[in-house]
Protein backbone atom coordinates (compact mmCIF):
# COMPACT_ATOMS: atom_id res chain seq x y z
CA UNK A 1 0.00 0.00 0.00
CA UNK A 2 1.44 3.34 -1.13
CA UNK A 3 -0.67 5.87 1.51
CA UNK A 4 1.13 6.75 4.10
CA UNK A 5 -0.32 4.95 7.83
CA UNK A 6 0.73 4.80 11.14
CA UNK A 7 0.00 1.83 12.86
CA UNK A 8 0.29 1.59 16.90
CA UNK A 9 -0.10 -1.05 18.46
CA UNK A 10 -1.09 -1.36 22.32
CA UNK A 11 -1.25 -4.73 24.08
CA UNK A 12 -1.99 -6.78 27.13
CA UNK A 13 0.91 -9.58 27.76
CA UNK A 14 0.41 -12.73 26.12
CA UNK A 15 -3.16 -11.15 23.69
CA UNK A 16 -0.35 -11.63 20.83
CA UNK A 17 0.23 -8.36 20.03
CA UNK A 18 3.67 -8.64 18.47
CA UNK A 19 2.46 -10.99 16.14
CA UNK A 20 -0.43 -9.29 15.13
CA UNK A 21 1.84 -6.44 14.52
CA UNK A 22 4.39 -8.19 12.26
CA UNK A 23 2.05 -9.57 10.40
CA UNK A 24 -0.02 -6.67 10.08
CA UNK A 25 3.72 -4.90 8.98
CA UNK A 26 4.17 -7.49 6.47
CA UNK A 27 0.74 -7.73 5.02
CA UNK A 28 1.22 -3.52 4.68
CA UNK A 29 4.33 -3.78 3.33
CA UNK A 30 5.99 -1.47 5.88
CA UNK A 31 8.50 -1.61 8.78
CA UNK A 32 7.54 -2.90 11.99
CA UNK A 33 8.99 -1.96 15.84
CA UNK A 34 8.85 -3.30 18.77
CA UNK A 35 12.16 -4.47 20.18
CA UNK A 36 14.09 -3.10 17.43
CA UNK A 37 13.07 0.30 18.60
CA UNK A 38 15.67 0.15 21.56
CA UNK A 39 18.50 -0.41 19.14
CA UNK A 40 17.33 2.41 17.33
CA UNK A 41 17.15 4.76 20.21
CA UNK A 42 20.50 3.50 21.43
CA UNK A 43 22.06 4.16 18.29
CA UNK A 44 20.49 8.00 18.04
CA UNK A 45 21.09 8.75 21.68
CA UNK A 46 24.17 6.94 22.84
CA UNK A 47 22.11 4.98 25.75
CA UNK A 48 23.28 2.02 26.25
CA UNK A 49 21.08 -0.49 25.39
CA UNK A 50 20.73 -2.76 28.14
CA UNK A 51 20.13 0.18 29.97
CA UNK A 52 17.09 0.67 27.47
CA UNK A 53 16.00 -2.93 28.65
CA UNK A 54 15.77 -2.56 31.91
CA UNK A 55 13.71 1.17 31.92
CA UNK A 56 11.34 -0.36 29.07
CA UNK A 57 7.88 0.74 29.45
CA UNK A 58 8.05 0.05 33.10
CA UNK A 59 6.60 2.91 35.82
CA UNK A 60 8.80 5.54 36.52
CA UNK A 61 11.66 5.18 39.28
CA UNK A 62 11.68 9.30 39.65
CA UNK A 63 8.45 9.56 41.84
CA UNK A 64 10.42 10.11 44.94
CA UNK A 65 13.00 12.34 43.25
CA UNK A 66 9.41 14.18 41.64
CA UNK A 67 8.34 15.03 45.35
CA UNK A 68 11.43 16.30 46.79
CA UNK A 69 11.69 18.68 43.48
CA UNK A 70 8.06 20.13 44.62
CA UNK A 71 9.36 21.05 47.94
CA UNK A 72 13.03 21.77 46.96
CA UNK A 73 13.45 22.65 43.53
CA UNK A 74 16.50 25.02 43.78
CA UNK A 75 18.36 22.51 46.05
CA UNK A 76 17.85 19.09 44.25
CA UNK A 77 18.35 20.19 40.83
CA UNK A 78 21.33 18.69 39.04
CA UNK A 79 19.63 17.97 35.28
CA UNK A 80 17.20 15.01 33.92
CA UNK A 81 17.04 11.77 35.47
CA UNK A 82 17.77 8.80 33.68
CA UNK A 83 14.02 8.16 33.00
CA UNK A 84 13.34 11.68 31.58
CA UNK A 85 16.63 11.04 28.99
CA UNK A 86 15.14 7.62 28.23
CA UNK A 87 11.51 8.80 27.59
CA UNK A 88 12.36 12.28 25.42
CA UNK A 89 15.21 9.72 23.39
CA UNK A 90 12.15 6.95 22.83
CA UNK A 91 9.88 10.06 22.09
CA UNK A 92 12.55 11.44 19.40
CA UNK A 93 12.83 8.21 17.73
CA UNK A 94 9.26 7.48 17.70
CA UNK A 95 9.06 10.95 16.16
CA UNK A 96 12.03 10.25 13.76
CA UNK A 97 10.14 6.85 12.69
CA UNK A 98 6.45 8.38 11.81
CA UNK A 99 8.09 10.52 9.14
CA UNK A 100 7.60 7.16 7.18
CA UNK A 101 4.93 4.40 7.20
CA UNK A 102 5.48 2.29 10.39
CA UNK A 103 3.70 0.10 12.98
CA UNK A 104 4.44 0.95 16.16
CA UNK A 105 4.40 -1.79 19.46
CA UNK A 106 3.70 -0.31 23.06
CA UNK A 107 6.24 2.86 24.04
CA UNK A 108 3.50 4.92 24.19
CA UNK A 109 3.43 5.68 20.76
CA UNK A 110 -0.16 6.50 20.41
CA UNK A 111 -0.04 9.29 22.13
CA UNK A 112 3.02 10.59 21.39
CA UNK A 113 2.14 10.85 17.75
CA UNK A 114 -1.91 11.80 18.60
CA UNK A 115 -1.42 14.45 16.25
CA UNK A 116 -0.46 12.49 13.28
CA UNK A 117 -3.59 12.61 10.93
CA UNK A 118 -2.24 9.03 9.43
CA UNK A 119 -2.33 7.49 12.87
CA UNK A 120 -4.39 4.46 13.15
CA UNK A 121 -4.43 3.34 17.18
CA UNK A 122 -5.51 -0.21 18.05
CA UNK A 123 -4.93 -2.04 21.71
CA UNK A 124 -5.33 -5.57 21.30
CA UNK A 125 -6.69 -7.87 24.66
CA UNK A 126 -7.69 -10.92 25.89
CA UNK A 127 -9.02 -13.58 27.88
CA UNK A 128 -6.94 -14.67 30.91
CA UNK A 129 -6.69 -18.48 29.90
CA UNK A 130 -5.90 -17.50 26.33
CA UNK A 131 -3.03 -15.19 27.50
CA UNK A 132 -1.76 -17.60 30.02
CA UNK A 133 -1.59 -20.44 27.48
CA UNK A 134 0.42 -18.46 25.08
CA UNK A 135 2.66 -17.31 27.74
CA UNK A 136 3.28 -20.87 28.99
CA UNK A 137 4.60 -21.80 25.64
CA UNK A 138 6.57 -19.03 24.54
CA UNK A 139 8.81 -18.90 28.01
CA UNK A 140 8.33 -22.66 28.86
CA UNK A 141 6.46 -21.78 32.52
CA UNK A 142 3.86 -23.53 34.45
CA UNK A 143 0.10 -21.74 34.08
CA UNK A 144 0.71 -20.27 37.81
CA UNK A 145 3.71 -18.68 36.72
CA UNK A 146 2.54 -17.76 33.41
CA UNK A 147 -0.67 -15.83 35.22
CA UNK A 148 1.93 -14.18 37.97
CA UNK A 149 4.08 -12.42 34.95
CA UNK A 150 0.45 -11.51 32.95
CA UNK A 151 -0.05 -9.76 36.05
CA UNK A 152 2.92 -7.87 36.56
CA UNK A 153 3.72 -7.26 33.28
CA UNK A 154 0.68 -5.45 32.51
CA UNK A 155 0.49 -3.47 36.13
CA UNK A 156 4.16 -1.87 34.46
CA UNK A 157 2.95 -1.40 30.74
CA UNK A 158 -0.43 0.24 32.90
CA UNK A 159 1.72 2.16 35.44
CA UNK A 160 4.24 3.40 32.45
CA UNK A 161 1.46 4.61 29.92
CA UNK A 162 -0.65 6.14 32.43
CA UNK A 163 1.92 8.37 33.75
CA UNK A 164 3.75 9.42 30.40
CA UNK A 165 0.76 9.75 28.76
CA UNK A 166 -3.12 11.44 29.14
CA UNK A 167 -4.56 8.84 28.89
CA UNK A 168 -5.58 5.28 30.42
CA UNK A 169 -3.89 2.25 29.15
CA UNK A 170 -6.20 -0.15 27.79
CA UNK A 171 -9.61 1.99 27.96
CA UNK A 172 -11.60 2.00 25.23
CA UNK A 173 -11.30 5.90 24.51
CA UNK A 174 -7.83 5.92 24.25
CA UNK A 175 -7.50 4.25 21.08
CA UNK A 176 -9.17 3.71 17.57
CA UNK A 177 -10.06 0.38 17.84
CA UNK A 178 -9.86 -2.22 20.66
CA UNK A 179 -9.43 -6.00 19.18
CA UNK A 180 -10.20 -9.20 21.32
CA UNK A 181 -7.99 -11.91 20.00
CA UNK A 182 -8.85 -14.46 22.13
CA UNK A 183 -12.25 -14.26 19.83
CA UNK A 184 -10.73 -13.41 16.68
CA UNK A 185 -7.72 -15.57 16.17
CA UNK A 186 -4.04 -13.81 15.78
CA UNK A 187 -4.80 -14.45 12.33
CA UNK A 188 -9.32 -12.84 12.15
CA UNK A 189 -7.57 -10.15 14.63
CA UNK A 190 -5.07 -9.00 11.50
CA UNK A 191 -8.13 -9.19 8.75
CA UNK A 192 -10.33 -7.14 11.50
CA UNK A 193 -7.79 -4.40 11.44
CA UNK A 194 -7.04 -4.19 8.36
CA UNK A 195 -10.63 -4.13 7.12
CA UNK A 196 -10.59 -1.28 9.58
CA UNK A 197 -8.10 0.81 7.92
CA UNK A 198 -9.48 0.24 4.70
CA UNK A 199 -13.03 1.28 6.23
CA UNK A 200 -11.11 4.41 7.43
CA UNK A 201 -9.01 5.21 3.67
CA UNK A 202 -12.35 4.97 2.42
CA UNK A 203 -13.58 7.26 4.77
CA UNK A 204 -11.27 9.95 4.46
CA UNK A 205 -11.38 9.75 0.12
């Protein structure tokens, strides 16, 4: 496809939202991010990138420092913390990327490019047992540890978007379209959204 889209991509753990992204990438005929973001913001901002790793869309460790700069601003100061440099180098590449047709995984990149008229948001989620099942297969867990990491794993997605963003992660009203793939199928999820951006080409010719 020629016209220009931006495709973002919002997920609960284990709904198969990487998937659904690659093949949504591939079926496009554009470039697809998820991991391969870090490298890229490593490379533009001289991070390092295991550093990137371990900050990646998880909550914010600056909420303490964030207090004490209410009450002592003039005293505490001593430049951005490691979280602010991470976030504004992820926003910058995010940026960088939407110059071209791209789909987008997690980072928040729905809202930071909300004002990007070829933005097309989805947030894909599912079932517990459906998410658990995938999870137990992909890291080779039993189903109590597989539900223990679906839990924490989206509380720090949640805790992360909610705080860099406007917005609340996984609500309805933050994105275009909300997908439940435990229904659909990683496979009916990809037709459903992209019989949704042709609804919305249509829409906008």
């Amino acid at each position: 496809m020629t016209e220009k889209i931006i495709l973002t991509i919002g997920r609960q753990f284990g709904s198969g939202g990487h998937e659904i992204g690659e093949k949504l990438a591939k079926r496009l005929g554009i470039r697809f991010y998820d991991k391969e973001l870090l490298k890229l913001v490593a490379k533009e901002s001289g991070l390092c990138e295991k550093v990137l790793e371990s900050y990646d869309e998880k909550p914010t460790n600056s909420l303490l420092y964030s207090i004490v700069m209410d009450i002592y601003p003039s005293v505490m100061y001593s430049g951005p913390t490691i979280d602010q440099q991470i976030y504004q180098a992820t926003y910058d590449a995010i940026r960088k990327l939407s110059e071209n047709s791209c789909v987008i995984v997690g980072r928040c990149a729905d809202y930071i490019l909300r004002d990007c008229l070829e933005l097309v948001s989805v947030f894909i989620h599912a079932d517990t047992d459906f998410r658990a099942a995938r999870v137990m297969e992909e890291y080779k867990v039993t189903d109590a540890k597989a539900r223990d990491m679906l839990v924490k794993t989206d509380k720090k997605r949640s805790s992360y978007y909610n705080f860099q963003s406007e917005k609340r992660w996984g609500a309805a009203s933050s994105y275009h379209l909300c997908v439940e793939s435990s229904q659909l199928g990683i496979d009916g999820s990809v037709d459903l959204i992209m019989d949704y951006i042709s609804y919305r080409r249509k829409q906008k010719a």
